[in-house]
Protein backbone atom coordinates (compact mmCIF):
# COMPACT_ATOMS: atom_id res chain seq x y z
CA UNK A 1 -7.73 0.63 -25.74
CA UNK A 2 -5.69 0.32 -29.20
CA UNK A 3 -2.76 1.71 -29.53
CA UNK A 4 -1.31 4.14 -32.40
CA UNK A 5 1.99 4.04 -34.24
CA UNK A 6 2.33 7.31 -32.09
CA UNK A 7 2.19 5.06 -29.07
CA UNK A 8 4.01 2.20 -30.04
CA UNK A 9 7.37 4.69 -30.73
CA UNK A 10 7.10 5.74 -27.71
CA UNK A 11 7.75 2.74 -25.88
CA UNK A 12 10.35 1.46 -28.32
CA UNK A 13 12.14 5.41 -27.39
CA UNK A 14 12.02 3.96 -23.60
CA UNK A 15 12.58 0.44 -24.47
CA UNK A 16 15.84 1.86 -26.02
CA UNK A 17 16.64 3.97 -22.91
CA UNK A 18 16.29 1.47 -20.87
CA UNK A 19 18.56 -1.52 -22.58
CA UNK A 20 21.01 1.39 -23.62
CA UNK A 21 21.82 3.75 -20.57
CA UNK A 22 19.63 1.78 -17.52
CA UNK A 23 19.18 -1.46 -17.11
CA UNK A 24 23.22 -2.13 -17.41
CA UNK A 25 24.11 -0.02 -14.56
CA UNK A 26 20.96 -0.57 -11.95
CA UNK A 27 23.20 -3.02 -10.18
CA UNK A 28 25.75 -1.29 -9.51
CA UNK A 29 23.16 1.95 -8.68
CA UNK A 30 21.82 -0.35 -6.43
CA UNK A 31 25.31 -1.15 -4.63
CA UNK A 32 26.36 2.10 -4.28
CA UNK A 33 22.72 3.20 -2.82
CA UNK A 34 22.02 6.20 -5.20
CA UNK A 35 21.67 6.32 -8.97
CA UNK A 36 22.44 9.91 -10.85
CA UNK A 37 19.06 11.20 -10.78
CA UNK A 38 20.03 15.10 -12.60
CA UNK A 39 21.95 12.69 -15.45
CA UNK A 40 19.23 9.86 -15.97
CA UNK A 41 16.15 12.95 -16.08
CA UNK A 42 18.21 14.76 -18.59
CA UNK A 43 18.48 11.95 -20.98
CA UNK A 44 14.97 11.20 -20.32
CA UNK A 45 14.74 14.82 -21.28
CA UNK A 46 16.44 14.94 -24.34
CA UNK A 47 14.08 12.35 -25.74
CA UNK A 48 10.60 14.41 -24.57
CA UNK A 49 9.97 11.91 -21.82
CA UNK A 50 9.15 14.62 -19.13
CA UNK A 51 6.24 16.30 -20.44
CA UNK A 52 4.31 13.64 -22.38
CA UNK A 53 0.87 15.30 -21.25
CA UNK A 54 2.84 18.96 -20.19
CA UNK A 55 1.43 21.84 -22.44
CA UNK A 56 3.75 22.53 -25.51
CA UNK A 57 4.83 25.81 -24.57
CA UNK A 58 6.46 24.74 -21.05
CA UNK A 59 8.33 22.19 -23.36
CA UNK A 60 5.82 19.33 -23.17
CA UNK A 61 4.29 17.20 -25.82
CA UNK A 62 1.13 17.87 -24.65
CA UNK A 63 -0.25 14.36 -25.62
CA UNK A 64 -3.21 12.72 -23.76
CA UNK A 65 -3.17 10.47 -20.46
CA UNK A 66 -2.67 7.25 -22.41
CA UNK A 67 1.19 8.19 -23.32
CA UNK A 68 1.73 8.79 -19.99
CA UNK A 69 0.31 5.26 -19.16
CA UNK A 70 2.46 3.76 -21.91
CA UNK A 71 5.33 5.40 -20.61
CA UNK A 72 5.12 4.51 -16.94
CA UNK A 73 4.20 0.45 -18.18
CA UNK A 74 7.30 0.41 -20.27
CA UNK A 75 9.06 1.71 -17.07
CA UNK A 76 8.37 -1.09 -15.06
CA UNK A 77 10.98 -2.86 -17.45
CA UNK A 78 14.05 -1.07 -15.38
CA UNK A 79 15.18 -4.05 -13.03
CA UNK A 80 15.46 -1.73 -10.27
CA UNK A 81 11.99 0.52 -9.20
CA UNK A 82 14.21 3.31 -7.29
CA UNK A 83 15.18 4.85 -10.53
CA UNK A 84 11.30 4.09 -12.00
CA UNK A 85 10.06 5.53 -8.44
CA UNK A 86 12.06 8.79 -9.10
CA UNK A 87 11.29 9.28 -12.67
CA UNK A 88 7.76 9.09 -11.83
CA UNK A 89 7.75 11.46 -9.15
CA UNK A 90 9.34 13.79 -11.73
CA UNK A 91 6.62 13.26 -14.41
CA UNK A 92 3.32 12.25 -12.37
CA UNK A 93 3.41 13.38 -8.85
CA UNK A 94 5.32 16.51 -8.12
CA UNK A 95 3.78 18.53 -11.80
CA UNK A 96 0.59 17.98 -12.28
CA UNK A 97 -1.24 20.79 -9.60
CA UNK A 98 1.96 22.83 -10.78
CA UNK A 99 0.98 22.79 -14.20
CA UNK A 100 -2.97 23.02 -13.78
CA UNK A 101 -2.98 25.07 -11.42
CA UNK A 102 0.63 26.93 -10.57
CA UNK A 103 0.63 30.99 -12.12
CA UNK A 104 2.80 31.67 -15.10
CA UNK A 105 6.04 32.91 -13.12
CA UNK A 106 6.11 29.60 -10.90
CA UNK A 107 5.83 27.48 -14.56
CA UNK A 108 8.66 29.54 -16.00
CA UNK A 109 10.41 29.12 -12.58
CA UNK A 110 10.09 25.11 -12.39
CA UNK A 111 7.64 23.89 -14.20
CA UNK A 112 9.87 24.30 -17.63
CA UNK A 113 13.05 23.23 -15.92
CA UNK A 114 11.54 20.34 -14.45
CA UNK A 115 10.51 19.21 -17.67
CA UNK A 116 14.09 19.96 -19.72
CA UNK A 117 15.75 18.04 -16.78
CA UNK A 118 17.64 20.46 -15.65
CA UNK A 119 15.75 20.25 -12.23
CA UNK A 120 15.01 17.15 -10.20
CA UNK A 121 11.44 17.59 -8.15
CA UNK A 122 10.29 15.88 -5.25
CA UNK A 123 6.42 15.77 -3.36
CA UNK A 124 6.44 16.51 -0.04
CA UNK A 125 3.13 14.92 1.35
CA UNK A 126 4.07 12.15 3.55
CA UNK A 127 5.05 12.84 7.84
CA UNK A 128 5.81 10.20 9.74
CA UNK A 129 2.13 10.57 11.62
CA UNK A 130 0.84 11.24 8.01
CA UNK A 131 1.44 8.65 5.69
CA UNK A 132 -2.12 7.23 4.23
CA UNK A 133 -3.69 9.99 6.40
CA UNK A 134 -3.04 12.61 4.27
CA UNK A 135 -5.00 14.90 6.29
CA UNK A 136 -3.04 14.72 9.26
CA UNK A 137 -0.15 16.94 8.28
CA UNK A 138 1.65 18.58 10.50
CA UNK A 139 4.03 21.16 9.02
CA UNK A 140 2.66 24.37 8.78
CA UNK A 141 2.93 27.52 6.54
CA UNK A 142 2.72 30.99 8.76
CA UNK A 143 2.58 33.86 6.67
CA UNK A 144 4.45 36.52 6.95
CA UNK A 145 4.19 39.95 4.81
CA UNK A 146 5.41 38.63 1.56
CA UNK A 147 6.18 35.50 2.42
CA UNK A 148 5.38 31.83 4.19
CA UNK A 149 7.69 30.76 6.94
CA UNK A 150 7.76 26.84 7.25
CA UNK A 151 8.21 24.48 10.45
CA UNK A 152 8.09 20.64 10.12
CA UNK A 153 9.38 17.47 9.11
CA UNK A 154 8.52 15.45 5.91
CA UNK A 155 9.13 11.46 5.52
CA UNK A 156 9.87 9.15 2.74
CA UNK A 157 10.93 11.80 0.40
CA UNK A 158 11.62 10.13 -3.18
CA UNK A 159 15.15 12.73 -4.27
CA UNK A 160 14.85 14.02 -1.40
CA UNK A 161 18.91 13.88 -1.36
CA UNK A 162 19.23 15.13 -5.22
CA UNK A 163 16.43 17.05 -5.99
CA UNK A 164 16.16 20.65 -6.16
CA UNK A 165 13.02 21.70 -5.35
CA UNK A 166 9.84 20.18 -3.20
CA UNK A 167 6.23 20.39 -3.63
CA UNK A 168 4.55 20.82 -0.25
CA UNK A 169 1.85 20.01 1.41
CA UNK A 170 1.31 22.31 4.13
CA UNK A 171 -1.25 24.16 7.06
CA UNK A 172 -1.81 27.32 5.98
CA UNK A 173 -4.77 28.69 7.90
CA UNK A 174 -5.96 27.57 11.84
CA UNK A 175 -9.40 27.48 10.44
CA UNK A 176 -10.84 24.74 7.95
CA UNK A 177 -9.08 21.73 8.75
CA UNK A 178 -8.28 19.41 8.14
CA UNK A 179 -9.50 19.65 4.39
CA UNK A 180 -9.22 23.31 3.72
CA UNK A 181 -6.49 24.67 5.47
CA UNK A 182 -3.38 22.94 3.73
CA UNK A 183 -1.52 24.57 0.76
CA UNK A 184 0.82 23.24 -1.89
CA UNK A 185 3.99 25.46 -1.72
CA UNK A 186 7.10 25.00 -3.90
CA UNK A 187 9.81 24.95 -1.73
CA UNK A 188 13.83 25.19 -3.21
CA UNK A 189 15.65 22.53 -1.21
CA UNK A 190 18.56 24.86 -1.28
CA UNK A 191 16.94 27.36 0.79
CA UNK A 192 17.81 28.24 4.44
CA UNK A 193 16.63 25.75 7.40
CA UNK A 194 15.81 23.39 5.02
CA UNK A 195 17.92 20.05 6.28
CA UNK A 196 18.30 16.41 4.99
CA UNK A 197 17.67 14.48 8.36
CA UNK A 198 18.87 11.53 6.66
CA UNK A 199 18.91 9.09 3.75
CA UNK A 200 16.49 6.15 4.45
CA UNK A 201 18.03 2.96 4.75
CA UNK A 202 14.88 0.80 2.94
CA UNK A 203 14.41 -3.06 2.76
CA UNK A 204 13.71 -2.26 -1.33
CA UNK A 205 14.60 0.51 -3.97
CA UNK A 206 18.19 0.90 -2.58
CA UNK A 207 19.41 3.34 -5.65
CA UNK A 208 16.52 5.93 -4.62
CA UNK A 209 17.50 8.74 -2.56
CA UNK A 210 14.55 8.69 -0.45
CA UNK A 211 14.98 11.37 2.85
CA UNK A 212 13.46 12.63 5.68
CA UNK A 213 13.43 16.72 5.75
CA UNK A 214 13.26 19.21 8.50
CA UNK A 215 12.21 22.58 7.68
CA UNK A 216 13.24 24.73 10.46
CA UNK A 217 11.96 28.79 9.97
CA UNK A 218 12.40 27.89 6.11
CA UNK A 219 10.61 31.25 4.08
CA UNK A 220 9.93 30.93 0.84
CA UNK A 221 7.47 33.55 -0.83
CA UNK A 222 4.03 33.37 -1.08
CA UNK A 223 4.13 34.06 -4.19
CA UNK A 224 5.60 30.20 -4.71
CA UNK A 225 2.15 29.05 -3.60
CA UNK A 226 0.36 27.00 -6.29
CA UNK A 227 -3.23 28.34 -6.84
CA UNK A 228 -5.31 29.49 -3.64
CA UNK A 229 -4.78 29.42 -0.31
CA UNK A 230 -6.12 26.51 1.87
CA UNK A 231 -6.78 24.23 -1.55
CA UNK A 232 -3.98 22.29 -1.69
CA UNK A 233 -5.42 19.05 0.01
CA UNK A 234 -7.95 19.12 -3.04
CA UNK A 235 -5.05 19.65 -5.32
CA UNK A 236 -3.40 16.51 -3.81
CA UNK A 237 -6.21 14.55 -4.20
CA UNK A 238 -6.73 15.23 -7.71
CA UNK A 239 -2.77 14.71 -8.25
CA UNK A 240 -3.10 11.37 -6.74
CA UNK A 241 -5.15 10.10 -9.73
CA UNK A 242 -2.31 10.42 -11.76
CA UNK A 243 0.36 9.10 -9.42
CA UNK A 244 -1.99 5.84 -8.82
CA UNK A 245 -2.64 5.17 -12.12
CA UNK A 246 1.14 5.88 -13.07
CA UNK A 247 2.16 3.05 -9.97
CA UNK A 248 -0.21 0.53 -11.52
CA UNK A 249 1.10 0.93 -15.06
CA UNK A 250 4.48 0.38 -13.97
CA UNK A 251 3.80 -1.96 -11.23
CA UNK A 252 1.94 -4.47 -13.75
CA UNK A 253 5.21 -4.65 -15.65
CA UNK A 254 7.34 -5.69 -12.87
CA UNK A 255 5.19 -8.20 -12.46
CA UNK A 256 5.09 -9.93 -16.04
CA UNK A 257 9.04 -9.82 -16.00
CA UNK A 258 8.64 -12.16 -12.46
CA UNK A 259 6.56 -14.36 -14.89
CA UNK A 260 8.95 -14.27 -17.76
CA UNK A 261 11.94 -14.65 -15.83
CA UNK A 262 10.61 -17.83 -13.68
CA UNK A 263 9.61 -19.03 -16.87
CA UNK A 264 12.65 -18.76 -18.48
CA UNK A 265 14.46 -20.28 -15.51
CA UNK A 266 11.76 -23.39 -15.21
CA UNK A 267 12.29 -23.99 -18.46
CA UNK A 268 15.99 -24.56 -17.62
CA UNK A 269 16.33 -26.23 -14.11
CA UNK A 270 15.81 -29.70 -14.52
CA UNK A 271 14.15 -31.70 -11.04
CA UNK A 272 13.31 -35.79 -10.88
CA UNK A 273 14.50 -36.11 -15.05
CA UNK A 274 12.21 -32.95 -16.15
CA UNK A 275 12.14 -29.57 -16.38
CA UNK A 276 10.29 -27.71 -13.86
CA UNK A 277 8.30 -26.34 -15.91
CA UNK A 278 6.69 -29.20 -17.34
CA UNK A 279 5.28 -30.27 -14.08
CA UNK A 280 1.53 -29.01 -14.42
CA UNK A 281 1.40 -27.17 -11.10
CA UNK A 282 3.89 -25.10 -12.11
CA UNK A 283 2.86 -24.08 -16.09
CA UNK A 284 -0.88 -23.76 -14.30
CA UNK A 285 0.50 -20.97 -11.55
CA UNK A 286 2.04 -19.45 -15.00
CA UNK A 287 -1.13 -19.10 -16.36
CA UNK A 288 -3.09 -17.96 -13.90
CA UNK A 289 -0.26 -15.17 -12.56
CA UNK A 290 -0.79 -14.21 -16.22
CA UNK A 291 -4.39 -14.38 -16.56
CA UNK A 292 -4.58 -12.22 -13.32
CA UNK A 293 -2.23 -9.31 -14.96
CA UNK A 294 -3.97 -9.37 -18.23
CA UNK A 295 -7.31 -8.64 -15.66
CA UNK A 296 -5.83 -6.02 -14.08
CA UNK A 297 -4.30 -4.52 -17.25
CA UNK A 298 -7.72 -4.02 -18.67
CA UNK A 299 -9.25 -2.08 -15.32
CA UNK A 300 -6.22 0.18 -15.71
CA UNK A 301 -6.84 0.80 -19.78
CA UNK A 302 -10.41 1.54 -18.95
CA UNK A 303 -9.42 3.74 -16.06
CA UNK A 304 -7.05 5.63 -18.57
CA UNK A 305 -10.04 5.97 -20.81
CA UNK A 306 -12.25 7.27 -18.84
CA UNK A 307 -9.65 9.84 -17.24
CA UNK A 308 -8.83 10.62 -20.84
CA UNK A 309 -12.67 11.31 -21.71
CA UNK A 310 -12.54 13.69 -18.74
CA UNK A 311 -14.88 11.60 -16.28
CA UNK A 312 -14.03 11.13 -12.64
CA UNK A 313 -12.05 8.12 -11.96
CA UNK A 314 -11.56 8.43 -8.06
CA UNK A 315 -13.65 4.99 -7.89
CA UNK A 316 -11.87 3.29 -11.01
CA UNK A 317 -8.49 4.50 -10.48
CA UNK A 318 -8.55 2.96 -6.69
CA UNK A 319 -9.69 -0.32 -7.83
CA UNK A 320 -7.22 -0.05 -9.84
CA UNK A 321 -4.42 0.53 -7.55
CA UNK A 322 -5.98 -1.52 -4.86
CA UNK A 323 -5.89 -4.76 -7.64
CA UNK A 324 -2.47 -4.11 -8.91
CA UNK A 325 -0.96 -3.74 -5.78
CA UNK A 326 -2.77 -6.92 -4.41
CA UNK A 327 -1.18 -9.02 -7.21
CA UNK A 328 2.34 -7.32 -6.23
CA UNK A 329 2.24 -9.53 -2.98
CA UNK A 330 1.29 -12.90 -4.79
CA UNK A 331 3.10 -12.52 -8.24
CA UNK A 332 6.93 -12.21 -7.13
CA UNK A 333 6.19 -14.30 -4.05
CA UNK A 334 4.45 -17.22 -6.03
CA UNK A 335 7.16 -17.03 -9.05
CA UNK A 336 10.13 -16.72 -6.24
CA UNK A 337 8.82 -20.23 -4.87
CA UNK A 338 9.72 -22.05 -8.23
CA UNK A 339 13.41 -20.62 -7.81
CA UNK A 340 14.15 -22.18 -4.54
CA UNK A 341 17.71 -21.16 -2.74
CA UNK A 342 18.30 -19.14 -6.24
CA UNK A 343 15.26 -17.36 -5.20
CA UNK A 344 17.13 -15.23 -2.66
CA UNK A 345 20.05 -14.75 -4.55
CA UNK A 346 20.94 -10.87 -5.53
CA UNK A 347 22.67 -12.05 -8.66
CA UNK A 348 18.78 -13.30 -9.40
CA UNK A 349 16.74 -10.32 -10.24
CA UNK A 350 13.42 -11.96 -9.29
CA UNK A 351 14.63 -12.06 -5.25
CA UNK A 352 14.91 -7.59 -6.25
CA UNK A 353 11.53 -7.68 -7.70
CA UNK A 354 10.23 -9.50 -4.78
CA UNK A 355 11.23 -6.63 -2.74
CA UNK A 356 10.71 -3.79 -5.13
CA UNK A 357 7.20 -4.50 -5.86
CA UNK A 358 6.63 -5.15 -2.64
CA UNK A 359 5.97 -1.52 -1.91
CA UNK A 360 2.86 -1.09 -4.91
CA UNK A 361 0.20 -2.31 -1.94
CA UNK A 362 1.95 0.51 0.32
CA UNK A 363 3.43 3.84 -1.53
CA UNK A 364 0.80 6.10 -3.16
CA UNK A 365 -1.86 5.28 -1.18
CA UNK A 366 -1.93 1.95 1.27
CA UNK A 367 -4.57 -0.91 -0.15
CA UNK A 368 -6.80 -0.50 2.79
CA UNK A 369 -7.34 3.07 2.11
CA UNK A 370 -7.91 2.43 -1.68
CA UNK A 371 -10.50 0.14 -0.20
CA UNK A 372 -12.04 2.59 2.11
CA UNK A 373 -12.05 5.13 -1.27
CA UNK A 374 -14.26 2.52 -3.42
CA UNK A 375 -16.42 1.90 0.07
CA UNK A 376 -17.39 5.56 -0.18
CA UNK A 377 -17.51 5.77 -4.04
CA UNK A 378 -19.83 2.88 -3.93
CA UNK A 379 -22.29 4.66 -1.13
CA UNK A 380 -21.57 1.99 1.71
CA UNK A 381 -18.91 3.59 3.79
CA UNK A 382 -20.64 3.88 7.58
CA UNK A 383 -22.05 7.16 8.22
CA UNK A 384 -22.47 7.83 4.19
CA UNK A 385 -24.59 4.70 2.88
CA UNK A 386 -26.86 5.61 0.24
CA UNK A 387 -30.64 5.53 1.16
């Protein structure tokens, strides 16, 4: 994939974001548990961030799949993934079946909003008995007249503390299941019955709001339903594509800084008269953690080109989520070895990254299921083997 001028300012405009207005505050974002999600999307905002591939006339720049990918790779540069997670949940998970498919009054509603910064979104998939198994959701839409009436619970909610409105996967129909009888429905977070259960206390991402909702007798009208009735767990799907390909981007990223910095660092600590990193084993495990991201970097280019060129890149965009988030368990681990005690220090962003990363083989799709995906793409799931 080469990249344009276009492309490359871009990523400087987030590169200077980042160094500017980010990366000197994550810490203490990180103490205090929460970063200011409505101030941090509005800058991002201000500087066209939030629409890269949104349509020009909802305030988008309406610029093909590859800016997005540049953006979300540049992203992985903020040293703390709870205010990457959010931002891409904002531009990559909670829009896309809102733009392709949402009517005009739900665009002008929160689609354009969303986009200004002016509205923080969240995607309301996961249950605590749904998490990977998407199709075991468990709230459910009644409808009512005019409008749906919502009961259930939804976990691991990225904003689900600061955002302002939900995108949510729901039952809408006894009939169909478990593939077509869910809805997306935008859902206000403001509205009556809906409740913040809590703010998830995680092992990683500490300056991410993430929640668990309850939506008691919440009604919201139908018309807030984004395209038909009983498609939304094909609208999901096809979202996913760009929320796995948008986790690998920035994912890769967080783990070339665990190579620079433990580079940088080797290069410094002196053991037995030498620097650590003179001792073979250790430049060798730098250039193979390399080698291994430069691999995966070019799986995720061609899966960008081939969603660009309109193909389907179910098969290609697993892989590539299943690969990246493989190397997010050896990279900071490996790299944290050649740190020692400084290794688990918090004033040492690699023992953060360690963590943070951690959650790429988990979040957006677990790395057994992207496994079971390719099993099927390939024709040699059990049951569905090609003849």
């Amino acid at each position: 994939m080469l990249f344009s001028e276009e492309h490359i300012a871009l990523k400087n405009t987030v590169t200077r974001i980042i160094d500017e207005h980010i990366n000197p505050n994550v810490d203490a974002w990180e103490k205090e548990g929460m970063f200011p999600a409505h101030e941090v999307m509005k800058r991002m905002a201000d500087a066209g961030l939030l629409g890269i591939g949104k349509p020009v006339q909802y305030g988008g720049l309406d610029l093909d799949f590859s800016y997005e990918m540049v953006f979300a790779e540049e992203l992985g540069s903020i040293r703390a993934n709870g205010v990457s997670t959010s931002i891409g949940v904002q531009t990559t998970m909670c829009t896309p079946a809102l733009t392709e498919y949402g009517s005009e009054e739900l665009k002008q509603e929160f689609l354009v909003p969303t986009i200004a910064g002016e509205l923080v979104g969240c995607i309301g998939v996961s249950e605590e008995s749904a998490g990977s198994d998407v199709a075991n959701t468990r709230t459910h839409a009644r409808r009512d007249g005019d409008d749906y009436v919502i009961n259930g619970s939804k976990m691991w909610i990225t904003n689900g503390v600061q955002g302002d409105w939900i995108c949510l996967l729901a039952n809408t129909s006894e009939d169909g299941g478990p593939h077509r009888n869910k809805s997306l429905i935008i859902v206000p977070l403001k509205t009556k019955g809906v409740s913040i259960a809590r703010k998830l206390d995680k092992m990683a991402l500490h300056c991410s709001d993430t929640a668990q909702l309850f939506f008691d007798d919440v009604r919201v009208p139908v018309r807030n339903r984004i395209g038909e009735e009983n498609m939304g767990f094909t609208y999901q799907m096809r979202q996913f594509q760009e929320e796995r390909l948008y986790v690998a981007a920035r994912a890769l990223r967080g783990c070339e800084m665990a190579i620079e910095d433990t580079i940088e660092y080797t290069s410094q600590r002196k053991v037995f008269g030498e620097t650590l990193l003179d001792k073979q084993i250790v430049y060798h495990k730098m250039a193979e953690l390399q080698t291994l991201v430069e691999s995966a970097r070019s799986l995720l280019y061609r899966s960008v080109e081939e969603y660009i060129n309109g193909n389907d890149v179910t098969k290609l965009a697993s892989m590539t989520k299943y690969l990246v988030g493989t190397l997010c368990n050896k990279v900071p681990s490996e790299c944290l070895q050649y740190w020692g005690g400084q290794g688990f220090m918090s004033e040492n962003w690699i023992s953060r990254g360690y963590r943070d990363l951690r959650l790429s083989s988990v979040g957006g799709g677990a790395n057994e299921i992207m496994l079971e995906i390719v099993a099927k793409q390939m024709g040699i799931f059990p049951g569905k083997r090609k003849k």
